[in-house]
C-alpha atoms as a PDB file:
ATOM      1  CA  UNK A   1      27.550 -15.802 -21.737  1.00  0.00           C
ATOM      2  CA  UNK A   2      24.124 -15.729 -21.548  1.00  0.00           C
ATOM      3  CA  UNK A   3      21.784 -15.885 -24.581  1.00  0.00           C
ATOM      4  CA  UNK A   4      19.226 -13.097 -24.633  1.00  0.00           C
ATOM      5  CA  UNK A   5      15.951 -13.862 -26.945  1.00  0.00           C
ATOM      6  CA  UNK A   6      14.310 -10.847 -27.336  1.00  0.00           C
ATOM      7  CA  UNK A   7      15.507  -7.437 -26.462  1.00  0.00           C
ATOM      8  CA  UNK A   8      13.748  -5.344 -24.102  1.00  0.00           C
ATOM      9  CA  UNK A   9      14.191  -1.498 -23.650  1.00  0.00           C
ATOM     10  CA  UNK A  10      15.649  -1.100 -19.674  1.00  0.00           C
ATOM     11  CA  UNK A  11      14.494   2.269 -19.808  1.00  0.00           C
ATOM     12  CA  UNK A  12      11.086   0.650 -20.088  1.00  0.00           C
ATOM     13  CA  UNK A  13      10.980  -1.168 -17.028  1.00  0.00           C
ATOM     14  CA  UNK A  14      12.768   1.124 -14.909  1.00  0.00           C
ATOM     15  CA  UNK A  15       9.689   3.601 -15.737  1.00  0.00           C
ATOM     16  CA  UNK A  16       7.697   1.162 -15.221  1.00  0.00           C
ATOM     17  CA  UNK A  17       8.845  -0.169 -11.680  1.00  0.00           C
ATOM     18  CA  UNK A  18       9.232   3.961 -11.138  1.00  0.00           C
ATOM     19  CA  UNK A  19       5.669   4.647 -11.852  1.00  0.00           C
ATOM     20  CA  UNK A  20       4.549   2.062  -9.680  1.00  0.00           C
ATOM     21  CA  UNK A  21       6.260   2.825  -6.772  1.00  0.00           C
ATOM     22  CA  UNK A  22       4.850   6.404  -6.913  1.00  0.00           C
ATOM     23  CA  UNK A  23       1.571   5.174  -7.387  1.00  0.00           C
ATOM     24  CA  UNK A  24       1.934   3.166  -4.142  1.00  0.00           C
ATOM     25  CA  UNK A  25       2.884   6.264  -2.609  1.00  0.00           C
ATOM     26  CA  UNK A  26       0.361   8.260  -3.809  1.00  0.00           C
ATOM     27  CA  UNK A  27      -2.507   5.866  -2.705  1.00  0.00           C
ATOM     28  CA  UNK A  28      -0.553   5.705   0.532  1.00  0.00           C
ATOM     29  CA  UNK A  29      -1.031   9.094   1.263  1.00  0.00           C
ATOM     30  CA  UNK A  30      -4.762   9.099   0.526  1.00  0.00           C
ATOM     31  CA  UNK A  31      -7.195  10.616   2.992  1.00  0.00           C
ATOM     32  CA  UNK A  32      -8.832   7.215   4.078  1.00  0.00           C
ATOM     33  CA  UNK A  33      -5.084   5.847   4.891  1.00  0.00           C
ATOM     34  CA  UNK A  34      -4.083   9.532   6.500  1.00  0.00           C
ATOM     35  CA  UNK A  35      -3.708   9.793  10.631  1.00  0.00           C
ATOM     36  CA  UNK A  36      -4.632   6.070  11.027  1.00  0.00           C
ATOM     37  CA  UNK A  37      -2.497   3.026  12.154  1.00  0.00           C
ATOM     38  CA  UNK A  38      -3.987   1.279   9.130  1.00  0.00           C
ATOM     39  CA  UNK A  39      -1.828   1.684   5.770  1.00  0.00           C
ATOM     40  CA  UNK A  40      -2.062   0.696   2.159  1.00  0.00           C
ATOM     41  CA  UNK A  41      -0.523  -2.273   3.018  1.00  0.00           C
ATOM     42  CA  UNK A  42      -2.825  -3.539   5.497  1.00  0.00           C
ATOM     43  CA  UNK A  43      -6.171  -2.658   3.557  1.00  0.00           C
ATOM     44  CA  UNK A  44      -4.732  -4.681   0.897  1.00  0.00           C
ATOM     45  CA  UNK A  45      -4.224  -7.489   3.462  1.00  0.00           C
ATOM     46  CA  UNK A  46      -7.506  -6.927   4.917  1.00  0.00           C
ATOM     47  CA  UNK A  47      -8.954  -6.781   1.248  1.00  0.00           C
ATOM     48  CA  UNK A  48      -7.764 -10.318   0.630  1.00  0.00           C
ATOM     49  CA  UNK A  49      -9.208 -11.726   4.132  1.00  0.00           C
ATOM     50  CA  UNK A  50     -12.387 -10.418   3.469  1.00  0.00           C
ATOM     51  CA  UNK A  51     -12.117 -11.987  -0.290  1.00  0.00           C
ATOM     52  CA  UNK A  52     -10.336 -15.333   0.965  1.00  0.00           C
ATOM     53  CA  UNK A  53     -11.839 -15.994   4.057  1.00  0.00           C
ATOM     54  CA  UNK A  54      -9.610 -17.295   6.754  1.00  0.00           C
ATOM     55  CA  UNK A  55      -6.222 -17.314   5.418  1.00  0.00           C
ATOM     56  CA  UNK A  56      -2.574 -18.117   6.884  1.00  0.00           C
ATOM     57  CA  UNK A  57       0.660 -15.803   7.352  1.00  0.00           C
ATOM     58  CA  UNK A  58       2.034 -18.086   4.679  1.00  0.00           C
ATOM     59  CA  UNK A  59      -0.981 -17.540   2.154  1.00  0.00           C
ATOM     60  CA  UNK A  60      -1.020 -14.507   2.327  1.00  0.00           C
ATOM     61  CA  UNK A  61       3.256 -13.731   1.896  1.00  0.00           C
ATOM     62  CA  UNK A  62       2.274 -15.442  -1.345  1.00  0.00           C
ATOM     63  CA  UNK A  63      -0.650 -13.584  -2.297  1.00  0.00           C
ATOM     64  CA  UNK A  64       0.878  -9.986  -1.726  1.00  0.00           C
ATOM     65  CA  UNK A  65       4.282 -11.316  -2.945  1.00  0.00           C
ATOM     66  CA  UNK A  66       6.029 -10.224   0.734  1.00  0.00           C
ATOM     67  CA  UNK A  67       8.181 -12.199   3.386  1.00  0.00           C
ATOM     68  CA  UNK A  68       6.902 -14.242   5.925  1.00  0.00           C
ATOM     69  CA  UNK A  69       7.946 -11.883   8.342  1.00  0.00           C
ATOM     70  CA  UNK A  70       6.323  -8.543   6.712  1.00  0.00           C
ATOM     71  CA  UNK A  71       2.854 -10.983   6.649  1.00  0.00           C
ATOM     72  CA  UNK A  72       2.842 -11.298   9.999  1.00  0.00           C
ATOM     73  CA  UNK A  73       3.404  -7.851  10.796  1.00  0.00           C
ATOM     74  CA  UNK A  74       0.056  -7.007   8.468  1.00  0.00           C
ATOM     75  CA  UNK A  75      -1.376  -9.588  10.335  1.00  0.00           C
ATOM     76  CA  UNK A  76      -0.463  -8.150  13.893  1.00  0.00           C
ATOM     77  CA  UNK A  77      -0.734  -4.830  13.002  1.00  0.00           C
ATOM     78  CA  UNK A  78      -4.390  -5.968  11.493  1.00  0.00           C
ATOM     79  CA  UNK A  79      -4.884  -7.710  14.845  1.00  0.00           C
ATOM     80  CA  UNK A  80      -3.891  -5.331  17.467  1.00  0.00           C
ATOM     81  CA  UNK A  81      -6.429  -2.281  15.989  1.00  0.00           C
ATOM     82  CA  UNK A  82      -8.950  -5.610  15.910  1.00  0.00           C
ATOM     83  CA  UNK A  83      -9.817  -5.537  12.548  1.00  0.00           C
ATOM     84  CA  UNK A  84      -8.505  -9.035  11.859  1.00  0.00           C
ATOM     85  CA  UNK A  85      -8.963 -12.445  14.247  1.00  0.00           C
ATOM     86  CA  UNK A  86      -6.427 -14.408  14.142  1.00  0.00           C
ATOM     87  CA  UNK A  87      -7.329 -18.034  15.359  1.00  0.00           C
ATOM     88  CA  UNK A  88      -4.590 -20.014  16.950  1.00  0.00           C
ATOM     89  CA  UNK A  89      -4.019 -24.209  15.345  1.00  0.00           C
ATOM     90  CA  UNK A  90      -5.386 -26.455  18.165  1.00  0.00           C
ATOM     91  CA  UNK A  91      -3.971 -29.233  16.257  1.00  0.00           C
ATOM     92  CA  UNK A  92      -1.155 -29.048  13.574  1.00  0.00           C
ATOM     93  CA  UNK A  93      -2.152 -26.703  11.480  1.00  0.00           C
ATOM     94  CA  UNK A  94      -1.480 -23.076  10.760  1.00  0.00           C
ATOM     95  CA  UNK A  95      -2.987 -20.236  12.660  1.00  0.00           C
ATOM     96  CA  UNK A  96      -5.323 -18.415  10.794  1.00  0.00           C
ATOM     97  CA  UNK A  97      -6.859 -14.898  10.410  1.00  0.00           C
ATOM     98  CA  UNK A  98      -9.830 -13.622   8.865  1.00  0.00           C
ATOM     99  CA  UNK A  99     -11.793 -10.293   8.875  1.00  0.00           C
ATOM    100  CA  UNK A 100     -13.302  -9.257  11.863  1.00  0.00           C
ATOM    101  CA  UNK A 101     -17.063  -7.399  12.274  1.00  0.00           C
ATOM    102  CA  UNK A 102     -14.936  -4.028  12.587  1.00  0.00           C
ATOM    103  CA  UNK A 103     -12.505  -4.766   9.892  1.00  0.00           C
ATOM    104  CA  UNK A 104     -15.320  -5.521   7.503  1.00  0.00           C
ATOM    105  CA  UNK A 105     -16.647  -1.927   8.618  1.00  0.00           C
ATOM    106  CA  UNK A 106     -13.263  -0.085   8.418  1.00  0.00           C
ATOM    107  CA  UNK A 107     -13.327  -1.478   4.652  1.00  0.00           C
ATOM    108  CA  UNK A 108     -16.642  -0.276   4.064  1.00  0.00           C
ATOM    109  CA  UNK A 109     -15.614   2.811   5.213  1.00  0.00           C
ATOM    110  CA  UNK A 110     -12.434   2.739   3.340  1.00  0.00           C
ATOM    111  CA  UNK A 111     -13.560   1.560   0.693  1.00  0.00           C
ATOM    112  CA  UNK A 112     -16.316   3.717  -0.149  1.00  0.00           C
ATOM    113  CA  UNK A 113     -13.829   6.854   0.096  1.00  0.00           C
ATOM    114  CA  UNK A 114     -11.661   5.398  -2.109  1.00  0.00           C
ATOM    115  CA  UNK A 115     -14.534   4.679  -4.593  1.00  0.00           C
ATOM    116  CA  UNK A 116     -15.545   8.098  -4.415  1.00  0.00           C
ATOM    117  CA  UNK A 117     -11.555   9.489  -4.664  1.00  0.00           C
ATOM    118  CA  UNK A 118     -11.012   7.212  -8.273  1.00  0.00           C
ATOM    119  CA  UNK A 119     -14.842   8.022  -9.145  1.00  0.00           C
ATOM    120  CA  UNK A 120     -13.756  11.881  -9.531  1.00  0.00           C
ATOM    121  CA  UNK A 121     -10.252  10.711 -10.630  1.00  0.00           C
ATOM    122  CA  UNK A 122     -11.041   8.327 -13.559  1.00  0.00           C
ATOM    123  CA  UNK A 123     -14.137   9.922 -14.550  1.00  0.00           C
ATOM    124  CA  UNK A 124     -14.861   9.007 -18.013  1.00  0.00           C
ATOM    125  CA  UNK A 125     -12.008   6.644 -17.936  1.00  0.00           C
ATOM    126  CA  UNK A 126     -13.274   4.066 -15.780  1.00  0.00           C
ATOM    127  CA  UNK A 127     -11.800   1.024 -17.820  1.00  0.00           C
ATOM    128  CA  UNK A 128      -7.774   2.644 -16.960  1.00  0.00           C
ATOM    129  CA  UNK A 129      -7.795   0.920 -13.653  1.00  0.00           C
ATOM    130  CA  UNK A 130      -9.135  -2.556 -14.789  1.00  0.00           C
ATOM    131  CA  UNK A 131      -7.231  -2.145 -18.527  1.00  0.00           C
ATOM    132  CA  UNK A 132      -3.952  -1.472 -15.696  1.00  0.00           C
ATOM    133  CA  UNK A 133      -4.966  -4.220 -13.540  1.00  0.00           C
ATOM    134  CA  UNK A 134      -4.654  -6.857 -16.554  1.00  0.00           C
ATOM    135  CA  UNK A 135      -1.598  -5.636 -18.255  1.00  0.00           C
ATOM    136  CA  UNK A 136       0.347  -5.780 -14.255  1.00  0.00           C
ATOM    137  CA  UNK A 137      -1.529  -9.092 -14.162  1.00  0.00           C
ATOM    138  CA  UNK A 138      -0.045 -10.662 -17.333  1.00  0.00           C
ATOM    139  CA  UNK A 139       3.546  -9.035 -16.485  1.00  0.00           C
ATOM    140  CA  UNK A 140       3.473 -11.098 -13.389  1.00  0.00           C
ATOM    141  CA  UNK A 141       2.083 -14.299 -14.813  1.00  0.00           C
ATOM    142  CA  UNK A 142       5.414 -13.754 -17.404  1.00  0.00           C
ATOM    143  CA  UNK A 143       7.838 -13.298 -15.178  1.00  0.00           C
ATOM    144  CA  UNK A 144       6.212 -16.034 -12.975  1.00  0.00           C
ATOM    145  CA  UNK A 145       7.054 -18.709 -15.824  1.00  0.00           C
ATOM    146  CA  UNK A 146      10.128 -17.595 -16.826  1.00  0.00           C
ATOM    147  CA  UNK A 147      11.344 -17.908 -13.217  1.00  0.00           C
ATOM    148  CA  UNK A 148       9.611 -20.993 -12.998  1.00  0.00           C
ATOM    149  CA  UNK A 149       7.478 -20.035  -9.927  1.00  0.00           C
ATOM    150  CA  UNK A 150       4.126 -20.845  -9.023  1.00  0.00           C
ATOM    151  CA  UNK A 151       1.030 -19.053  -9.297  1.00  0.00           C
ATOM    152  CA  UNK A 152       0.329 -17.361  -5.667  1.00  0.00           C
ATOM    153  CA  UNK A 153      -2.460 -18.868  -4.107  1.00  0.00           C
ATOM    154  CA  UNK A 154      -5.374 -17.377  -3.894  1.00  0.00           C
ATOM    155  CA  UNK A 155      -5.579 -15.232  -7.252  1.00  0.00           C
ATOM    156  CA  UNK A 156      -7.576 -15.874  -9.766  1.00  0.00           C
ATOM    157  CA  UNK A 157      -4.703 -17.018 -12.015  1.00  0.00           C
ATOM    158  CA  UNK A 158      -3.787 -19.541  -9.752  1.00  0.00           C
ATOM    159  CA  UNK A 159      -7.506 -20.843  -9.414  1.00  0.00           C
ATOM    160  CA  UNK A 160      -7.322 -21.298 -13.519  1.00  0.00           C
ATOM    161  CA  UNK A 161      -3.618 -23.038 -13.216  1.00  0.00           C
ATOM    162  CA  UNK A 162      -5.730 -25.284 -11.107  1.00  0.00           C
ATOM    163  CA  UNK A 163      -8.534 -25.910 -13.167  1.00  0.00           C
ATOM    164  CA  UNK A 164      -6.458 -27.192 -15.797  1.00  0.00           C
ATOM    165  CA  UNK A 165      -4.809 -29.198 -13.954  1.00  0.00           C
ATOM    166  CA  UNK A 166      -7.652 -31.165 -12.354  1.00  0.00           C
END
């Protein structure tokens, strides 16, 4: 049997984890993701290209927290509208991909809508999405430890992780 050291309300997390997943639909059917090839999945990816510079399929599975296989579809799919380059190893390395000129102006473009959307939205309550932000954050740095995995690379959590460990 296994020993439980705190108790946590189940109802709790499946709200949580409910509430999420309808705010990822609900951003997904925002007007800057709406009749485009581009979803909220790939302007995340793209987000963290532009942020990370040139980064590989397997950075990036770690950074978003998907497969392999479902980062090189964002990549592709980021690729084939040419809003992402991906450059091909000449020597041993990975292949990497980085923002194009038009991906940097789709997220502009992007970007600014959505900016103007949560502007309206969160009016007078502009500290929700970054008080949200840090509470997800620390949830994932928890269950991270616990499960004894390591910080993704690339966020800013693992950059500290590495700090201290310098």
């Amino acid at each position: 049997m296994v020993k439980v050291e705190s108790q946590i309300n189940i109802d709790d997390l499946t709200t949580l984890l409910i509430s999420a997943s309808r705010m990822l639909a609900a951003f997904a059917a925002l007007k800057p993701f709406e009749g485009t090839n581009i979803g909220l999945a790939e302007w995340v990816a793209l987000t963290i290209l532009e942020k990370n510079g040139a980064v590989s399929s397997k950075q990036l599975s770690r950074i978003m927290g998907v497969t392999r296989l479902r980062s090189n579809q964002l990549l592709g799919s980021l690729s084939k509208e040419e809003l992402a380059t991906i450059r091909e190893a000449t020597d041993d390395r990975r292949s990497t991909a980085e923002v194009s000129p038009k991906g940097q102006e789709h997220l502009k473009v992007v970007n600014s809508e959505l900016q103007q959307f949560l502007g309206k939205a969160l009016e007078g309550r502009e500290e929700t999405l970054a008080s949200a932000s840090r509470r997800f954050h620390l949830l994932i740095r928890l269950i991270d430890t616990v499960a004894q995995r390591p910080p993704a690379e690339g966020t800013a959590y693992a950059a500290s992780v590495a700090r201290l460990h310098r």
